[in-house]
N, C-alpha and C. Protein backbone atom coordinates (compact mmCIF):
# COMPACT_ATOMS: atom_id res chain seq x y z
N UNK A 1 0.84 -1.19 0.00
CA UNK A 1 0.00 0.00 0.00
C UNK A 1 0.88 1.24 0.00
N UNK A 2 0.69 2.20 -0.57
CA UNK A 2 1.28 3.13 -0.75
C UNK A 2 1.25 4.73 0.72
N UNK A 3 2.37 5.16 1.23
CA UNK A 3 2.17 5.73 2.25
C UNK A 3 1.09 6.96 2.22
N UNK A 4 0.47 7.44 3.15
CA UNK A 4 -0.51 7.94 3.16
C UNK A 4 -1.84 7.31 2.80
N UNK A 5 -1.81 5.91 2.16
CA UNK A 5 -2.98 5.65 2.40
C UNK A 5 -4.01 5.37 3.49
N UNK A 6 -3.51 4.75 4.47
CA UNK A 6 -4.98 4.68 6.00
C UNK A 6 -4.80 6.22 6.20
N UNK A 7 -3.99 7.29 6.28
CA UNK A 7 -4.29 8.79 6.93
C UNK A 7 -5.38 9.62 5.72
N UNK A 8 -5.87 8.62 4.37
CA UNK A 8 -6.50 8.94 3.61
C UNK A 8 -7.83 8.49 3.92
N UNK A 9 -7.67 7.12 4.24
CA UNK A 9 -8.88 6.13 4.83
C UNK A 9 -9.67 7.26 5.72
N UNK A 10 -8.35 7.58 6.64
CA UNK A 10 -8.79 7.99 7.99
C UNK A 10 -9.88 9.14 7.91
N UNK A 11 -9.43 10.28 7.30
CA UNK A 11 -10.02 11.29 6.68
C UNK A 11 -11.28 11.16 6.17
N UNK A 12 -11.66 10.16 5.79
CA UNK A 12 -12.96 10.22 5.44
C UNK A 12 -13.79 9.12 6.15
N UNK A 13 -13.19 8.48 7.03
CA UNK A 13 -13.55 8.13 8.27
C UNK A 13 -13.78 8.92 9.35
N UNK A 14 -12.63 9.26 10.20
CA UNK A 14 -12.83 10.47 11.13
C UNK A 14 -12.72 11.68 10.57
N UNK A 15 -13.37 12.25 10.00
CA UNK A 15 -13.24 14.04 9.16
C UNK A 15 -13.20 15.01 9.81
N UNK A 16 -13.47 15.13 11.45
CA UNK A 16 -13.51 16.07 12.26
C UNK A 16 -11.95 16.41 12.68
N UNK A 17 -11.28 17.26 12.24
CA UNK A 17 -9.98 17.44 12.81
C UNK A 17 -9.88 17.80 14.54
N UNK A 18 -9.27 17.75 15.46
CA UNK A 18 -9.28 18.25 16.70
C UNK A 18 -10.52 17.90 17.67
N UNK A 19 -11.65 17.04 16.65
CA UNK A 19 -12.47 16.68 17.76
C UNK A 19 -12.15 15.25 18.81
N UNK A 20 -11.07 15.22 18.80
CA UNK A 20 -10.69 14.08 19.94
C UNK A 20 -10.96 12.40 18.96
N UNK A 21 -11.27 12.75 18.19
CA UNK A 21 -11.38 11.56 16.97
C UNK A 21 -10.44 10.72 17.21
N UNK A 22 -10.09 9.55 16.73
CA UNK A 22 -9.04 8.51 16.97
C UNK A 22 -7.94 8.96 15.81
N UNK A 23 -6.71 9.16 16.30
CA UNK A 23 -5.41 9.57 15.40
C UNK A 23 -5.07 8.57 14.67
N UNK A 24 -4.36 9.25 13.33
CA UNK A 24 -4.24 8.09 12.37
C UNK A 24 -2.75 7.53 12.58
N UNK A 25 -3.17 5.99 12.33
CA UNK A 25 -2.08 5.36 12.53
C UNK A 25 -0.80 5.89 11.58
N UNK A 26 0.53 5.25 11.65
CA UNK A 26 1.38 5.38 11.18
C UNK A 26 1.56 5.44 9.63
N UNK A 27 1.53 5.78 8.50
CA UNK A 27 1.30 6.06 7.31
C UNK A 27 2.18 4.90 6.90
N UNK A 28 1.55 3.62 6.95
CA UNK A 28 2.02 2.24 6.51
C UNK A 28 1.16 1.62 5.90
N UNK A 29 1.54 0.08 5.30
CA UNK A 29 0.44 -0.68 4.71
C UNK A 29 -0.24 -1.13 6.00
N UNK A 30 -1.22 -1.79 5.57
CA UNK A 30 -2.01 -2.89 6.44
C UNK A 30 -1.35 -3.79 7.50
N UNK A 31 -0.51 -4.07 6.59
CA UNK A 31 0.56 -5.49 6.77
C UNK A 31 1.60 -5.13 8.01
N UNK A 32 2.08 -3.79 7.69
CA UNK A 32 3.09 -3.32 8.72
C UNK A 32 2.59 -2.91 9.75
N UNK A 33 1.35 -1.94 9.63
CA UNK A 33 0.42 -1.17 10.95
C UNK A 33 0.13 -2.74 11.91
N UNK A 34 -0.82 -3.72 11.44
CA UNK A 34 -1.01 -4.84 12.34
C UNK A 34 0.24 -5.80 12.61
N UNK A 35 1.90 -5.45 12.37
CA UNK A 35 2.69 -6.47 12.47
C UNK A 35 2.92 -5.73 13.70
N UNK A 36 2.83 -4.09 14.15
CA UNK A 36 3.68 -3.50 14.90
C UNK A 36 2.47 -3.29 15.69
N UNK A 37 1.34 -3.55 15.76
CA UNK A 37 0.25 -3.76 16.67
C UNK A 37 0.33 -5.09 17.63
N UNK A 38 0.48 -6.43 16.85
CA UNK A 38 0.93 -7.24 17.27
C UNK A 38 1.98 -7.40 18.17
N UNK A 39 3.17 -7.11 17.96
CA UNK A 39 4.58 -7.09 18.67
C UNK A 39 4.48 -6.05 19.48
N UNK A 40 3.43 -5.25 19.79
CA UNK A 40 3.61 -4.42 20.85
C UNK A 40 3.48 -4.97 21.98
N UNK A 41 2.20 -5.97 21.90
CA UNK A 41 1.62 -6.58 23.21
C UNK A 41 2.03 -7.53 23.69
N UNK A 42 2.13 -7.29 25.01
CA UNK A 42 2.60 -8.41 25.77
C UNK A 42 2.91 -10.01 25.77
N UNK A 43 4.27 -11.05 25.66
CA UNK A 43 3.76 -12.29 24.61
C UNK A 43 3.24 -13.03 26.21
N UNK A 44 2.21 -13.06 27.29
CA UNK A 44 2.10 -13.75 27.83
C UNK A 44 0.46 -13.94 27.39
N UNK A 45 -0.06 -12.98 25.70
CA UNK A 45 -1.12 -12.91 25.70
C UNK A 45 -1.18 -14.04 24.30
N UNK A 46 -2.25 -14.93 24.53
CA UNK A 46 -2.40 -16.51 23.59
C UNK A 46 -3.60 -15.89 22.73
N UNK A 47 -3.27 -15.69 21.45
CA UNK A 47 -4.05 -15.23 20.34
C UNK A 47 -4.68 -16.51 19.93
N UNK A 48 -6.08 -16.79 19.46
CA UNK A 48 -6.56 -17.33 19.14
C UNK A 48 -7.71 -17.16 17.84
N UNK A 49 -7.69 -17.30 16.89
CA UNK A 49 -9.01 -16.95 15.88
C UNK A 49 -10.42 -17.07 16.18
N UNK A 50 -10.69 -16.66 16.16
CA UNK A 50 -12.28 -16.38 16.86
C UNK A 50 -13.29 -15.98 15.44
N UNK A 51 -14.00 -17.58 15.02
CA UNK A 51 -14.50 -17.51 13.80
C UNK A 51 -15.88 -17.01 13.79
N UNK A 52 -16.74 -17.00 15.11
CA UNK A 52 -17.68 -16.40 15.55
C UNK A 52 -17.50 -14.72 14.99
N UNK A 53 -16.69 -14.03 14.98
CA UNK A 53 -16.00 -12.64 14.83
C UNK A 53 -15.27 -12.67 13.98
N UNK A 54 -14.76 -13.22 13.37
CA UNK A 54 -13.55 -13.27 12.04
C UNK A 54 -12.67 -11.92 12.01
N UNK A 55 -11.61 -12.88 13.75
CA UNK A 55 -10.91 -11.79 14.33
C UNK A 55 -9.73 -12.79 15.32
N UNK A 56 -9.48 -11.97 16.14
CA UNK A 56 -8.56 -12.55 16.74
C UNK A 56 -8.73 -12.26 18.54
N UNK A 57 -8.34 -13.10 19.43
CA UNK A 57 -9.08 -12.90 20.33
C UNK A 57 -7.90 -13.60 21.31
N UNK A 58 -7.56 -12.78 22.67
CA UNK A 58 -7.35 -13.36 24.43
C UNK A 58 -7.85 -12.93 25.55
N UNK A 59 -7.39 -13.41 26.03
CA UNK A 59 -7.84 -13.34 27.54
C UNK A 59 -7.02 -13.30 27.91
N UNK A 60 -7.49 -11.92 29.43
CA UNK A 60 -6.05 -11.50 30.71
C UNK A 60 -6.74 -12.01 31.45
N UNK A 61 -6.06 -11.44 32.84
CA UNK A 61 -6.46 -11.23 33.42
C UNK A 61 -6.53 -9.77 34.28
N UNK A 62 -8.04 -9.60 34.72
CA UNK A 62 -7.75 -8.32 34.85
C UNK A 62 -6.83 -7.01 35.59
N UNK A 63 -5.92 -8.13 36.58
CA UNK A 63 -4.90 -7.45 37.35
C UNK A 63 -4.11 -6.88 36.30
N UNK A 64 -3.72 -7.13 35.05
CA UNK A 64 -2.72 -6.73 34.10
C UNK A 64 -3.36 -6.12 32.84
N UNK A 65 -4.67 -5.69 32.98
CA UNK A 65 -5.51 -4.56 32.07
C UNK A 65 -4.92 -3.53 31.93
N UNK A 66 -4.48 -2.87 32.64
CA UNK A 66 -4.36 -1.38 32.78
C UNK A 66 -2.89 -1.20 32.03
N UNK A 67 -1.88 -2.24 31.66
CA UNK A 67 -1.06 -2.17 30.76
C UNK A 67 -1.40 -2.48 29.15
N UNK A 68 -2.54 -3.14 29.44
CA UNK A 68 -2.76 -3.36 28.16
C UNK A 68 -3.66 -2.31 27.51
N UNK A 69 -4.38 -2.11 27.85
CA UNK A 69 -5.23 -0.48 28.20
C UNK A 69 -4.45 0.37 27.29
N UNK A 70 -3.71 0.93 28.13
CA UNK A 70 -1.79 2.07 27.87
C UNK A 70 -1.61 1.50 26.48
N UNK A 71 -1.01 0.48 25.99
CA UNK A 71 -0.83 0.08 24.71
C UNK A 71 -1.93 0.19 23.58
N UNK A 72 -3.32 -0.19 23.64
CA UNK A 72 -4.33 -0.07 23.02
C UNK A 72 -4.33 1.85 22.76
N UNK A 73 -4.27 2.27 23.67
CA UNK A 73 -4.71 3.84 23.32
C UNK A 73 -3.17 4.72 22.83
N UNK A 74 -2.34 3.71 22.95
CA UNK A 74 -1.07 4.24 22.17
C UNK A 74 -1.27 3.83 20.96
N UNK A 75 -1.89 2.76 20.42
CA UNK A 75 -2.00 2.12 19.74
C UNK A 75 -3.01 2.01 18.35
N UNK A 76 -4.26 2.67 18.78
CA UNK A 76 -5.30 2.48 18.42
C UNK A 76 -5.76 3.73 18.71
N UNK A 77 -5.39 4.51 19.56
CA UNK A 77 -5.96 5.82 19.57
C UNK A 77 -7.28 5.70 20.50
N UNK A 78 -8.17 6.76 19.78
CA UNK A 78 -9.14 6.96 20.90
C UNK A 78 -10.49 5.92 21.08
N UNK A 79 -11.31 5.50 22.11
CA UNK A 79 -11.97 4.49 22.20
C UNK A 79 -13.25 4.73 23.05
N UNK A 80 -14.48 4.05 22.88
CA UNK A 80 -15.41 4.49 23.08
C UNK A 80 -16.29 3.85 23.59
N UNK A 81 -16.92 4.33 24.96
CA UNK A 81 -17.43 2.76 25.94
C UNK A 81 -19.62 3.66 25.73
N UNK A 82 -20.09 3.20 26.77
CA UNK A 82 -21.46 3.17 26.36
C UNK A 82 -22.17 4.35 26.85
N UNK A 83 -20.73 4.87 27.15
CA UNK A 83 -21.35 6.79 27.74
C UNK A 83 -21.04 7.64 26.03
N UNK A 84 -19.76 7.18 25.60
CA UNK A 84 -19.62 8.06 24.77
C UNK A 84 -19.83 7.60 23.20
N UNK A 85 -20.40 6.07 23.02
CA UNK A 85 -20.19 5.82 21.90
C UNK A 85 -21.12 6.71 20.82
N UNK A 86 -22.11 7.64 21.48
CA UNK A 86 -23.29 8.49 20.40
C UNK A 86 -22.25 9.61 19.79
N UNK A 87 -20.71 10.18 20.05
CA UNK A 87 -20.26 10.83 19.97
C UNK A 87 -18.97 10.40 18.75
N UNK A 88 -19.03 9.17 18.45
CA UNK A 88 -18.06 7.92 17.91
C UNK A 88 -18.31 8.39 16.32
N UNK A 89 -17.69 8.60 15.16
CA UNK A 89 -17.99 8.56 14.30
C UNK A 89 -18.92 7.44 13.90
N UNK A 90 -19.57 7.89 12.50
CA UNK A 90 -20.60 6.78 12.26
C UNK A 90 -20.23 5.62 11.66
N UNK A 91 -18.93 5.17 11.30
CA UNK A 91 -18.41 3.90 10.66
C UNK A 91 -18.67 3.39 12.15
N UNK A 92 -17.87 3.92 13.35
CA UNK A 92 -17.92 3.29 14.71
C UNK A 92 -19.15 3.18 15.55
N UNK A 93 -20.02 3.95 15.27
CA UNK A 93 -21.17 4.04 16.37
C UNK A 93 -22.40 2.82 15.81
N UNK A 94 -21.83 2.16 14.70
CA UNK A 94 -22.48 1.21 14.42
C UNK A 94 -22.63 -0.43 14.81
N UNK A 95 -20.92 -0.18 15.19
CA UNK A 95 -20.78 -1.14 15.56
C UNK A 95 -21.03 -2.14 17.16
N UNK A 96 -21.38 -1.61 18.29
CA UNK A 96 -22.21 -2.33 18.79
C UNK A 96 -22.94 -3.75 18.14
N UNK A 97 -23.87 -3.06 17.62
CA UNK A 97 -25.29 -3.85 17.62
C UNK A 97 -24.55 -5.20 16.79
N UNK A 98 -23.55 -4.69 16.16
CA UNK A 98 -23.02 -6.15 15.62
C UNK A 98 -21.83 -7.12 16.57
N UNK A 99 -22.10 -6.54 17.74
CA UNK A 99 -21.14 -7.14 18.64
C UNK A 99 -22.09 -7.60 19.91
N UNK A 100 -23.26 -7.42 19.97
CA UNK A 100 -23.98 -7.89 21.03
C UNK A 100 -24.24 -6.77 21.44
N UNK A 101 -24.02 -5.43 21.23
CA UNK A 101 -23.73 -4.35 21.95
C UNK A 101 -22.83 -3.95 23.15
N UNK A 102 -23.44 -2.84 23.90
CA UNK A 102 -22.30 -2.28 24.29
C UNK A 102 -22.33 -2.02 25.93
N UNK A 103 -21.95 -2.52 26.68
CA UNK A 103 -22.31 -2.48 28.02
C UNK A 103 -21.57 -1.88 29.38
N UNK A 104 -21.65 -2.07 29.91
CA UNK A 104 -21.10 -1.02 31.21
C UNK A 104 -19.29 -1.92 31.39
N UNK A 105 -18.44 -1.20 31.28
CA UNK A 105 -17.20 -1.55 30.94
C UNK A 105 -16.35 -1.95 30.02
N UNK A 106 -17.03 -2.26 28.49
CA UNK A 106 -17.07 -2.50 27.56
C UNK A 106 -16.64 -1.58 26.47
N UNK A 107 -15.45 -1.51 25.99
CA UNK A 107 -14.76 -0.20 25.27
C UNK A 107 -15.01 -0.27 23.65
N UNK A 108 -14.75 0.44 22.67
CA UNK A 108 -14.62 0.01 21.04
C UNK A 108 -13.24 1.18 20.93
N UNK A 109 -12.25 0.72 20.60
CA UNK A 109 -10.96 0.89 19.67
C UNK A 109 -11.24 1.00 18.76
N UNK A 110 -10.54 2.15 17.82
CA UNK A 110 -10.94 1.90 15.95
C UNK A 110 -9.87 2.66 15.57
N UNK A 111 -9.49 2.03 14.62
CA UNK A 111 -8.06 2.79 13.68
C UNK A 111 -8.49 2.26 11.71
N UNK A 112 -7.74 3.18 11.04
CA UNK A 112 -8.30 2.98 9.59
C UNK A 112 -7.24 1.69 9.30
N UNK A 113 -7.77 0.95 8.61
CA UNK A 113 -7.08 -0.33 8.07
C UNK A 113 -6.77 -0.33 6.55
N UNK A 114 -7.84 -0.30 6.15
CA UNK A 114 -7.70 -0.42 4.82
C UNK A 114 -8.97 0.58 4.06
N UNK A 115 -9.13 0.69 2.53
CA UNK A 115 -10.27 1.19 2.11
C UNK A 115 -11.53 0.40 2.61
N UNK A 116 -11.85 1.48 3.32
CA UNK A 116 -13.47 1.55 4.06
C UNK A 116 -13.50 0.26 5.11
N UNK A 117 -11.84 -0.46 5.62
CA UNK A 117 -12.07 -1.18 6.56
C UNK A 117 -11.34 -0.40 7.84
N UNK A 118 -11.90 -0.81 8.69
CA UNK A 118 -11.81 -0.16 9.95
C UNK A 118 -11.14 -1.48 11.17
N UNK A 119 -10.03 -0.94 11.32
CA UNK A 119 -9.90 -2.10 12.77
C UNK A 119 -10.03 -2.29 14.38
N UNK A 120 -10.96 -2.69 14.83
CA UNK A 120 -12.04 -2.42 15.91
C UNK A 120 -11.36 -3.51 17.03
N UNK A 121 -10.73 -2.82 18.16
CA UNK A 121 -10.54 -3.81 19.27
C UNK A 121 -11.36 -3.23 20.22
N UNK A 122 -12.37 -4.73 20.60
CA UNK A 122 -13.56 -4.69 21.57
C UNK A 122 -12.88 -5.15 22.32
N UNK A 123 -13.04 -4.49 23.48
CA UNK A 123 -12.43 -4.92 25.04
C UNK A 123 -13.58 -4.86 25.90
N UNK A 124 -13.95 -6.56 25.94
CA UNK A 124 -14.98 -7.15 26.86
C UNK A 124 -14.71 -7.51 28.15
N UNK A 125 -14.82 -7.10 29.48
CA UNK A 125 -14.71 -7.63 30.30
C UNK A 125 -15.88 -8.32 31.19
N UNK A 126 -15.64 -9.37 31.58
CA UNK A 126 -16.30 -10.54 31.85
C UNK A 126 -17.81 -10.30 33.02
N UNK A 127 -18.25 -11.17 33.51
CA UNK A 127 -19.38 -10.54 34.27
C UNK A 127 -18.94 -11.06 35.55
N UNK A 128 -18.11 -11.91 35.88
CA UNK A 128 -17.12 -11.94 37.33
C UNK A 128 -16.74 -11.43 37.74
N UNK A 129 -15.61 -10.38 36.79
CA UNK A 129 -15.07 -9.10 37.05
C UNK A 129 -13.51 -9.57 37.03
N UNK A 130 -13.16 -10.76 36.92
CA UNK A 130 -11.99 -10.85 37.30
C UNK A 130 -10.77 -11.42 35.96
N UNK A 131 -11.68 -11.18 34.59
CA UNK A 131 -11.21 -11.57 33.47
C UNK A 131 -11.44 -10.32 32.30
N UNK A 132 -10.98 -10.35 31.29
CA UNK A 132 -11.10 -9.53 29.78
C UNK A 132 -11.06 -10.59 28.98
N UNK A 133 -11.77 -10.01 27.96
CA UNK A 133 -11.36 -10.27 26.47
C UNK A 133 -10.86 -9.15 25.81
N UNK A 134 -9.78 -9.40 24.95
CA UNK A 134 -10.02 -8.54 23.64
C UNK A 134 -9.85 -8.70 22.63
N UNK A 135 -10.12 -8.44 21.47
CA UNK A 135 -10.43 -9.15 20.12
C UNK A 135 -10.16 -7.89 19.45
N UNK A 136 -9.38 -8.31 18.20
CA UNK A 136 -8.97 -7.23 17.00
C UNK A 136 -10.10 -7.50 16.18
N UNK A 137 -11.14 -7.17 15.19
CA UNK A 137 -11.60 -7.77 14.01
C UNK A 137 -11.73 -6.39 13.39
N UNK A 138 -11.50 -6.91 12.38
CA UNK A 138 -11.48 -5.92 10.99
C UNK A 138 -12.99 -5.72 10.25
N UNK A 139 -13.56 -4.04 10.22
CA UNK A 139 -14.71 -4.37 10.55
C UNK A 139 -15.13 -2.69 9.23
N UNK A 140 -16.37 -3.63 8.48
CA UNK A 140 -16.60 -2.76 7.50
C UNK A 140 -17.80 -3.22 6.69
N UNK A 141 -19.25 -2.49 7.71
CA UNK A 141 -19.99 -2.57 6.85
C UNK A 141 -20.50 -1.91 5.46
N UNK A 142 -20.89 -2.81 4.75
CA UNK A 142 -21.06 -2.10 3.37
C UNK A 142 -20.29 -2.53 2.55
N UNK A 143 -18.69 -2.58 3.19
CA UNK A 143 -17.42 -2.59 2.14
C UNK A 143 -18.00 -3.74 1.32
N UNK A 144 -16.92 -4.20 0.28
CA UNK A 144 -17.02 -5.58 -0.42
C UNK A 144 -16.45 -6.93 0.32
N UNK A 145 -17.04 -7.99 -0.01
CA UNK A 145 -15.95 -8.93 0.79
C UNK A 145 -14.69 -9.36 0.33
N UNK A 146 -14.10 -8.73 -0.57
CA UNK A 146 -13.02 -8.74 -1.20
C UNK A 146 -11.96 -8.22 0.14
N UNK A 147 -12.39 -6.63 0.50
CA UNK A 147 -11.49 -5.97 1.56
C UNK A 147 -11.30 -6.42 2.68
N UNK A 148 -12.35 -6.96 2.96
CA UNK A 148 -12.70 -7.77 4.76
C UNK A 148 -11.74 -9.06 4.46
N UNK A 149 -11.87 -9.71 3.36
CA UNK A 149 -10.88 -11.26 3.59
C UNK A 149 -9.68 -10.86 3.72
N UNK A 150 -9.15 -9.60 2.80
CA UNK A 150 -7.59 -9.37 2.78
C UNK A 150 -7.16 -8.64 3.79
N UNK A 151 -7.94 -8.45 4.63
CA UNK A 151 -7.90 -7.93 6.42
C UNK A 151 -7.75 -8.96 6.89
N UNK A 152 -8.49 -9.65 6.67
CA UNK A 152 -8.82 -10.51 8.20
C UNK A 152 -7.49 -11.45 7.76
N UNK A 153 -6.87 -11.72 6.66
CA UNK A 153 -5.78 -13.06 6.32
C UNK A 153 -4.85 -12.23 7.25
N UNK A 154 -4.94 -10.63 6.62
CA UNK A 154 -3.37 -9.74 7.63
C UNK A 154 -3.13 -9.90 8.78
N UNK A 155 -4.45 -10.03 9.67
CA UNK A 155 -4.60 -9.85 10.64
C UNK A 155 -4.18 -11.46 11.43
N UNK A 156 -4.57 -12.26 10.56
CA UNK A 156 -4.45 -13.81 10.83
C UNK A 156 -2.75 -13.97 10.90
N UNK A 157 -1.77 -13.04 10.00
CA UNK A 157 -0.57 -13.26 9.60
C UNK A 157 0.27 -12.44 10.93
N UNK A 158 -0.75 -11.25 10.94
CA UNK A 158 0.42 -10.93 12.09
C UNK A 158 0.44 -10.88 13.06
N UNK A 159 -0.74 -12.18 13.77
CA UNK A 159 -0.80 -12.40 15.06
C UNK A 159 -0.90 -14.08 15.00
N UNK A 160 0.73 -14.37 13.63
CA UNK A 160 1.12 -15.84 13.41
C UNK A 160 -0.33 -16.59 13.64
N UNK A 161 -1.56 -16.42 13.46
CA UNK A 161 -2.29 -17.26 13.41
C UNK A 161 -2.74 -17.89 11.76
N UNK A 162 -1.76 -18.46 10.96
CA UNK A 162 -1.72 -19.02 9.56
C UNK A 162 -1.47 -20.31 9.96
């Protein structure tokens, strides 16, 4: 992909300059933005494909959230739980309802991926209280399924799940 393309994505994704919008990732391909997403996080975290979501998915525990947290919003930029998601651009404020929705502790991450795909880490935490999930999936309604497969393989590649 050629540089400047996701800060192009982004733009017509988040169009509001300075409104606290999620910052655009690093002016890389697909391939490189999710290799250096990947290798950021911690390796005590066991990636798994999650075909329910056609995404990628672990579990912490929640004593060691709050580092992973720090990385996600270095990472992914800005994120949006069930106070603020009416404020979320509209590629993002959709996404709930395709996730079960959106509930009391329950965050949405979004960074531009590709044309008109968006990459969405839902950070679910459990109803015990004493676990998370979080799951990357590459997420774009409308798009073609052409864009979503060549996400979701990237995403499969750079969290070695091939």
């Amino acid at each position: 992909m050629a540089d400047g393309f996701i800060a192009r994505v982004l733009g017509r994704v988040f169009p509001r300059k300075g409104s606290g919008m999620a910052p655009p990732p690093p002016a890389v391909g697909a391939d490189a933005f999710l290799h250096d997403l990947a290798t950021s996080l911690p390796d005590y975290l066991r990636w798994e494909w999650d075909g329910q979501h056609d995404g990628v998915v672990a579990i912490l525990e929640i004593a060691v959230a709050d580092q992973l947290l720090a990385i996600l919003t270095q990472r992914l930029g800005k994120s949006w739980d069930r106070g603020s998601i009416r404020q979320a651009p509209d590629a993002v404020r959709g996404a709930p309802a395709d996730f079960g929705g959106l509930r009391s502790g329950q965050r949405i991450f979004a960074s531009g991926l590709a044309d008109e795909v968006l990459l969405l880490g839902l950070w679910w935490p459990w109803g015990h209280g004493g676990t998370v999930s979080i799951r990357f999936v590459p997420y774009a309604p409308g798009a073609d399924e052409a864009g979503l497969t060549a996400a979701r393989d990237a995403l499969r590649n750079a969290f070695g799940l091939t």
